[in-house]
C-alpha atoms as a PDB file:
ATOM      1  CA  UNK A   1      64.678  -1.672  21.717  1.00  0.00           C
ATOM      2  CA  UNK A   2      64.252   2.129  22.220  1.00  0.00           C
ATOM      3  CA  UNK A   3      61.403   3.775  24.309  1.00  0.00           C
ATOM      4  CA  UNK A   4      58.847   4.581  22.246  1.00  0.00           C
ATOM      5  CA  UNK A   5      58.398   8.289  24.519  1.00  0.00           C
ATOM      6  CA  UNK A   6      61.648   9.090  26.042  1.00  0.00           C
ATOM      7  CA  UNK A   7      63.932   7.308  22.928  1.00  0.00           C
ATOM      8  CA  UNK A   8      66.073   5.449  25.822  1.00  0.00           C
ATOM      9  CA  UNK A   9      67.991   2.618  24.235  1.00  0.00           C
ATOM     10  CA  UNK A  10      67.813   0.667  27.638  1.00  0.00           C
ATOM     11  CA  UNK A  11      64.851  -1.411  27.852  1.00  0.00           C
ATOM     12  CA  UNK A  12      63.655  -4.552  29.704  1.00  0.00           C
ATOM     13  CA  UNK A  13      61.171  -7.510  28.691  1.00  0.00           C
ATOM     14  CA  UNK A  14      58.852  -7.864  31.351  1.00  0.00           C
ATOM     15  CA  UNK A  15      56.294 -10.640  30.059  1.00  0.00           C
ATOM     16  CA  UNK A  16      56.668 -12.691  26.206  1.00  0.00           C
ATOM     17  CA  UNK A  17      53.839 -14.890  25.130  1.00  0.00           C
ATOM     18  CA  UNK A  18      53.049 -16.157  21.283  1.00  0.00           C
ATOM     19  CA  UNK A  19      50.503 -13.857  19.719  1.00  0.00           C
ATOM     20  CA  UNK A  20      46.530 -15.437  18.814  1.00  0.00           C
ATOM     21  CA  UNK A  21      48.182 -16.980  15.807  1.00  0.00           C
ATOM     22  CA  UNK A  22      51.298 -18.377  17.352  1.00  0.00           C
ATOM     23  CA  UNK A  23      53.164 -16.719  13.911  1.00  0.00           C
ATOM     24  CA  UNK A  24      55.015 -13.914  16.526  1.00  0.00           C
ATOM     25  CA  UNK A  25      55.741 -13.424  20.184  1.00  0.00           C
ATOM     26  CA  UNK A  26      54.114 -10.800  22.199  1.00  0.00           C
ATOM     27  CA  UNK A  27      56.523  -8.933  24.570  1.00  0.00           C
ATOM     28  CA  UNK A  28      55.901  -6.283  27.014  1.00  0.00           C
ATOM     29  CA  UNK A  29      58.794  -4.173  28.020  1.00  0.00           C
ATOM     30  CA  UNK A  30      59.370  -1.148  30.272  1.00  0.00           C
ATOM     31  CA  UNK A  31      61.650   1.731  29.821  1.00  0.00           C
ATOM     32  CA  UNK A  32      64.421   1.752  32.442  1.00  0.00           C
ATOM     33  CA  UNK A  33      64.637   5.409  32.346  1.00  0.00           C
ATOM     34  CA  UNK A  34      60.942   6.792  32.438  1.00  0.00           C
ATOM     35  CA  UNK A  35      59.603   3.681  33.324  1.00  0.00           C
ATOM     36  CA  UNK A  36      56.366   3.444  30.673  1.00  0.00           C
ATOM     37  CA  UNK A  37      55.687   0.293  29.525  1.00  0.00           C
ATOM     38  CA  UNK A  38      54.942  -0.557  25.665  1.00  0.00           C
ATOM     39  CA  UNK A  39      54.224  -3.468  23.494  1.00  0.00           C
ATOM     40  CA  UNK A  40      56.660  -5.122  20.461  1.00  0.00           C
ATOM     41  CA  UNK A  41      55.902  -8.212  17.981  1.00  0.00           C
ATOM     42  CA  UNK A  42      58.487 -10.207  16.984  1.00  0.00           C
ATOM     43  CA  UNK A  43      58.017 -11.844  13.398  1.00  0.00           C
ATOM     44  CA  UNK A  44      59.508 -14.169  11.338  1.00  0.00           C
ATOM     45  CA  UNK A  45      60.199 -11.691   8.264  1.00  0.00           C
ATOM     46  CA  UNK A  46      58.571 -13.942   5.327  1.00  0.00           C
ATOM     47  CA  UNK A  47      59.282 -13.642   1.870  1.00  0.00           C
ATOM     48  CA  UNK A  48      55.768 -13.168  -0.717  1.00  0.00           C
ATOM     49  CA  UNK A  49      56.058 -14.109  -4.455  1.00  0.00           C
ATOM     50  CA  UNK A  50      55.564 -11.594  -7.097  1.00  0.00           C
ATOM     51  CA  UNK A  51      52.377 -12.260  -8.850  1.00  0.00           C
ATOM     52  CA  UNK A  52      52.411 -12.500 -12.515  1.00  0.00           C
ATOM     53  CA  UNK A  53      49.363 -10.342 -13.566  1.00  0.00           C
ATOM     54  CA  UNK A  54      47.366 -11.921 -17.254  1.00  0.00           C
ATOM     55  CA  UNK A  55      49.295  -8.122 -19.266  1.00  0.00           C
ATOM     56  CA  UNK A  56      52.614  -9.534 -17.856  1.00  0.00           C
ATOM     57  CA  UNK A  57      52.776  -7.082 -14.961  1.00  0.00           C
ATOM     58  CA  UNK A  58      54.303  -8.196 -12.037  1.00  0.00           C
ATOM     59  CA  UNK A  59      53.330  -7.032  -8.321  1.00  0.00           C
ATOM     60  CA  UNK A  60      54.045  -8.490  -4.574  1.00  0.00           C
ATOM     61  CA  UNK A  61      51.264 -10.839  -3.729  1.00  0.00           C
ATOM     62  CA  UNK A  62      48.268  -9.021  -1.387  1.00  0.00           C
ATOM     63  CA  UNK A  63      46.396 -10.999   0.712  1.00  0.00           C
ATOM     64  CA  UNK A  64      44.138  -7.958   1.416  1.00  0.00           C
ATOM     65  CA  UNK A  65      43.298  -7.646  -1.956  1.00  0.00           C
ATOM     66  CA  UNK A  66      42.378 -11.143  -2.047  1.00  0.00           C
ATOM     67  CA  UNK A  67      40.242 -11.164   1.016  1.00  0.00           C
ATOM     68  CA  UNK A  68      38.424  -7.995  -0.268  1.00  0.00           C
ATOM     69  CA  UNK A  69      37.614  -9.835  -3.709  1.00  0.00           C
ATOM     70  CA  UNK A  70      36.384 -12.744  -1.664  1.00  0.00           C
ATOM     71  CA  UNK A  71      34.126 -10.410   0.071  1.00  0.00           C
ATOM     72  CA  UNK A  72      32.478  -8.363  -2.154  1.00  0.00           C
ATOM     73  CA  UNK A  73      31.644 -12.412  -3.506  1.00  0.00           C
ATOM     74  CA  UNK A  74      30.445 -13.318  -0.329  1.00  0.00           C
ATOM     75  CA  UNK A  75      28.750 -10.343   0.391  1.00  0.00           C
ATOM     76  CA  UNK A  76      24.601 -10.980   2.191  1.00  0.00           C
ATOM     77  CA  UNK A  77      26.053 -14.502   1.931  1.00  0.00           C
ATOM     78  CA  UNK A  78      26.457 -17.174   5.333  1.00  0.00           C
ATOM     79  CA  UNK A  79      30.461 -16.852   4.697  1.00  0.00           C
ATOM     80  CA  UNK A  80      31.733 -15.287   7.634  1.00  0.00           C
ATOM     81  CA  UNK A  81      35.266 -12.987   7.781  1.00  0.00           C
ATOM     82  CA  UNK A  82      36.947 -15.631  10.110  1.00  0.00           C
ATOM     83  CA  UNK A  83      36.388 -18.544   7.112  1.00  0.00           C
ATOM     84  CA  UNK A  84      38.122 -16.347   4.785  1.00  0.00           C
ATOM     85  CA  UNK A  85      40.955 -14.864   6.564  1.00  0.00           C
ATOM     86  CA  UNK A  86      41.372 -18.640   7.739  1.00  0.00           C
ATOM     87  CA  UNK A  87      41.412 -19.925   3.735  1.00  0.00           C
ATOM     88  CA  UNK A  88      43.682 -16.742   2.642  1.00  0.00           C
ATOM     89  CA  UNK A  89      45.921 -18.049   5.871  1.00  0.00           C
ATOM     90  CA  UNK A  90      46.302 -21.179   4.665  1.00  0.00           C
ATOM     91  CA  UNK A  91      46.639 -20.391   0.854  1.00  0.00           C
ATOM     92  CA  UNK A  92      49.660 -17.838   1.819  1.00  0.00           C
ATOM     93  CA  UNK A  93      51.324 -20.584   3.655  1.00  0.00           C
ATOM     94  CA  UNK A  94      51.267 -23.186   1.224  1.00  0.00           C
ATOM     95  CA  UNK A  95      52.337 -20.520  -1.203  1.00  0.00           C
ATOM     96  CA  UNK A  96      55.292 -19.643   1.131  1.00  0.00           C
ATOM     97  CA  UNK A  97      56.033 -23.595   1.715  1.00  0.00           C
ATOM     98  CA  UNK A  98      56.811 -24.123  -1.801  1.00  0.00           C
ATOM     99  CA  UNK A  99      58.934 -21.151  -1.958  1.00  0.00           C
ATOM    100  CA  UNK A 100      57.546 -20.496  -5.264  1.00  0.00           C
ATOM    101  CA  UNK A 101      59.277 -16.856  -6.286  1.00  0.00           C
ATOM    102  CA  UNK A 102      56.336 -15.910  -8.843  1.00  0.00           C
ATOM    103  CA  UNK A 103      53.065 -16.851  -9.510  1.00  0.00           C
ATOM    104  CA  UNK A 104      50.295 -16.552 -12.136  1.00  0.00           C
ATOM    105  CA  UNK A 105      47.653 -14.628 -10.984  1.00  0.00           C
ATOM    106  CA  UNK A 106      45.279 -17.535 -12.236  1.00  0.00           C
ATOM    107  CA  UNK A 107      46.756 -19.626  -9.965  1.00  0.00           C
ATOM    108  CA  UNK A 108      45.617 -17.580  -7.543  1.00  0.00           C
ATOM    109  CA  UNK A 109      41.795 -16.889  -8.837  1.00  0.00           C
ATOM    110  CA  UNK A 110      41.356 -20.412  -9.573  1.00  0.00           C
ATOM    111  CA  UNK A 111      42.528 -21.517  -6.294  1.00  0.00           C
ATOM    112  CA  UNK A 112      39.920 -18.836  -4.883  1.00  0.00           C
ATOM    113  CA  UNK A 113      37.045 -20.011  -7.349  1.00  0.00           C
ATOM    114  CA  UNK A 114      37.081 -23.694  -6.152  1.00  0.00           C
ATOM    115  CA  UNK A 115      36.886 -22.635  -2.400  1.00  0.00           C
ATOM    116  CA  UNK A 116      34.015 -20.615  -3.401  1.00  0.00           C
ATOM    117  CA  UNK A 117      32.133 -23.522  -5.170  1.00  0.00           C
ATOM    118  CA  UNK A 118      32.594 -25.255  -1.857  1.00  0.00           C
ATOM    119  CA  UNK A 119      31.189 -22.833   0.122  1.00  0.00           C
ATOM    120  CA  UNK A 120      28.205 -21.302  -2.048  1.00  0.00           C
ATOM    121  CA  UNK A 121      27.634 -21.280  -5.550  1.00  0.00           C
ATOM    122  CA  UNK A 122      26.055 -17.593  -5.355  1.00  0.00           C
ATOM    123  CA  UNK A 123      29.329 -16.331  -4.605  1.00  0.00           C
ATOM    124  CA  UNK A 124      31.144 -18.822  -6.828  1.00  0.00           C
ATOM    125  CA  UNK A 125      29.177 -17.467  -9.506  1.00  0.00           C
ATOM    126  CA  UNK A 126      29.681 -13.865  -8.535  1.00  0.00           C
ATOM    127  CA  UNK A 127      33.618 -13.966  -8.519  1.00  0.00           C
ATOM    128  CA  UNK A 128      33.582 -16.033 -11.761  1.00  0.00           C
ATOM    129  CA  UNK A 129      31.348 -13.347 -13.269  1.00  0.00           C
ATOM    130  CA  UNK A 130      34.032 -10.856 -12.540  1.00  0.00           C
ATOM    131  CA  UNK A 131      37.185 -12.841 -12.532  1.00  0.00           C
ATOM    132  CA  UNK A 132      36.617 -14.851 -15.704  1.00  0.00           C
ATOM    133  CA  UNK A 133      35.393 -11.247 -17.110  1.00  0.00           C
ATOM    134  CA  UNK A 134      32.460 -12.991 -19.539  1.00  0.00           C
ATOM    135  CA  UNK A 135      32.082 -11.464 -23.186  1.00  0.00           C
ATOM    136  CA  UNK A 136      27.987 -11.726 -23.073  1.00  0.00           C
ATOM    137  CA  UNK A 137      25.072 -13.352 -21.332  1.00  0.00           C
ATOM    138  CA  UNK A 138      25.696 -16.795 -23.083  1.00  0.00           C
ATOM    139  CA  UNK A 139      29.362 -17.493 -21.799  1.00  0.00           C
ATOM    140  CA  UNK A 140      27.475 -16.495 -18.312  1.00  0.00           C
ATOM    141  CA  UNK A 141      24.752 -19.019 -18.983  1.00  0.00           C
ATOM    142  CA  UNK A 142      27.338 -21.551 -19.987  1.00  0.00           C
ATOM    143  CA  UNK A 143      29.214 -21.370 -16.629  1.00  0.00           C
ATOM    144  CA  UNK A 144      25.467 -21.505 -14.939  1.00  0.00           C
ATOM    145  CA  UNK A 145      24.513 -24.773 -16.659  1.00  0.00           C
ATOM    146  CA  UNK A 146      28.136 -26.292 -15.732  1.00  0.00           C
ATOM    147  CA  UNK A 147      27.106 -25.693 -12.219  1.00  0.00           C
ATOM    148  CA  UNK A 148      23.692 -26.777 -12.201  1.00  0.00           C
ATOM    149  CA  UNK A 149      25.516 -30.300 -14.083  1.00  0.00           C
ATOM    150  CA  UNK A 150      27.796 -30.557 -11.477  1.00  0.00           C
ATOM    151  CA  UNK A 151      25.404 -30.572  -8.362  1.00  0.00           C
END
């Protein structure tokens, strides 16, 4: 690994520990030549599936633009950032389990929808609102009285 300031190829690992996560290691080195110390991450380099947009489009799969839809859901709503990086977590590793190479993005916005509905149906009901894009008020009231049927 090269120094970071001096570019020296010769390096040494002076501590290694997993990261918060456990899903890399932490090591500290230190230059043999100028002696600074720096920080490296090693990772497991993980493969994400294309997702298939509803035009046919295809694009690598984003788990920041998934966390930033659930959000702007959740937003003045008791759903706090650690939940939903914990649910995104979780939803990108059973993705990456299955070794699925594509998938629809309504697989992915349904999958987000029913985690909402557990959580709070005010932000259930504003993701649906976008992500099910409704024509007019009715098919808005129609998803409203489903909910209010279901609880």
């Amino acid at each position: 690994m090269r120094c970071p300031f001096c570019q020296e190829p010769d390096t040494r690992v002076v501590d290694s520990r997993p990261s918060r996560d456990g899903r890399a290691i932490r090591r500290r080195r230190e230059c043999v030549s100028c002696g600074k110390r720096f920080t490296t991450y090693e990772r497991v380099e993980e493969f994400h599936p294309l997702v298939i947009k509803k035009d046919g489009r295809r694009e690598p799969f984003n788990r920041t633009k998934i966390i930033e839809g659930i959000l702007k859901a959740c937003e003045k709503r008791p759903i706090g950032l650690d939940q939903i990086e914990e649910f995104v977590t979780e939803f990108e590793k059973e993705i990456q389990d299955k070794g699925e190479r594509e998938i629809p993005s309504n697989k992915i916005g349904e999958k987000v929808m029913a985690k909402l509905k557990e959580w709070d149906d005010v932000a259930y009901v504003r993701f649906a609102s976008v992500y099910k894009q409704f024509k007019d008020l009715n098919a808005f009231m129609d998803q409203l009285k489903e909910l209010l049927n279901e609880n």
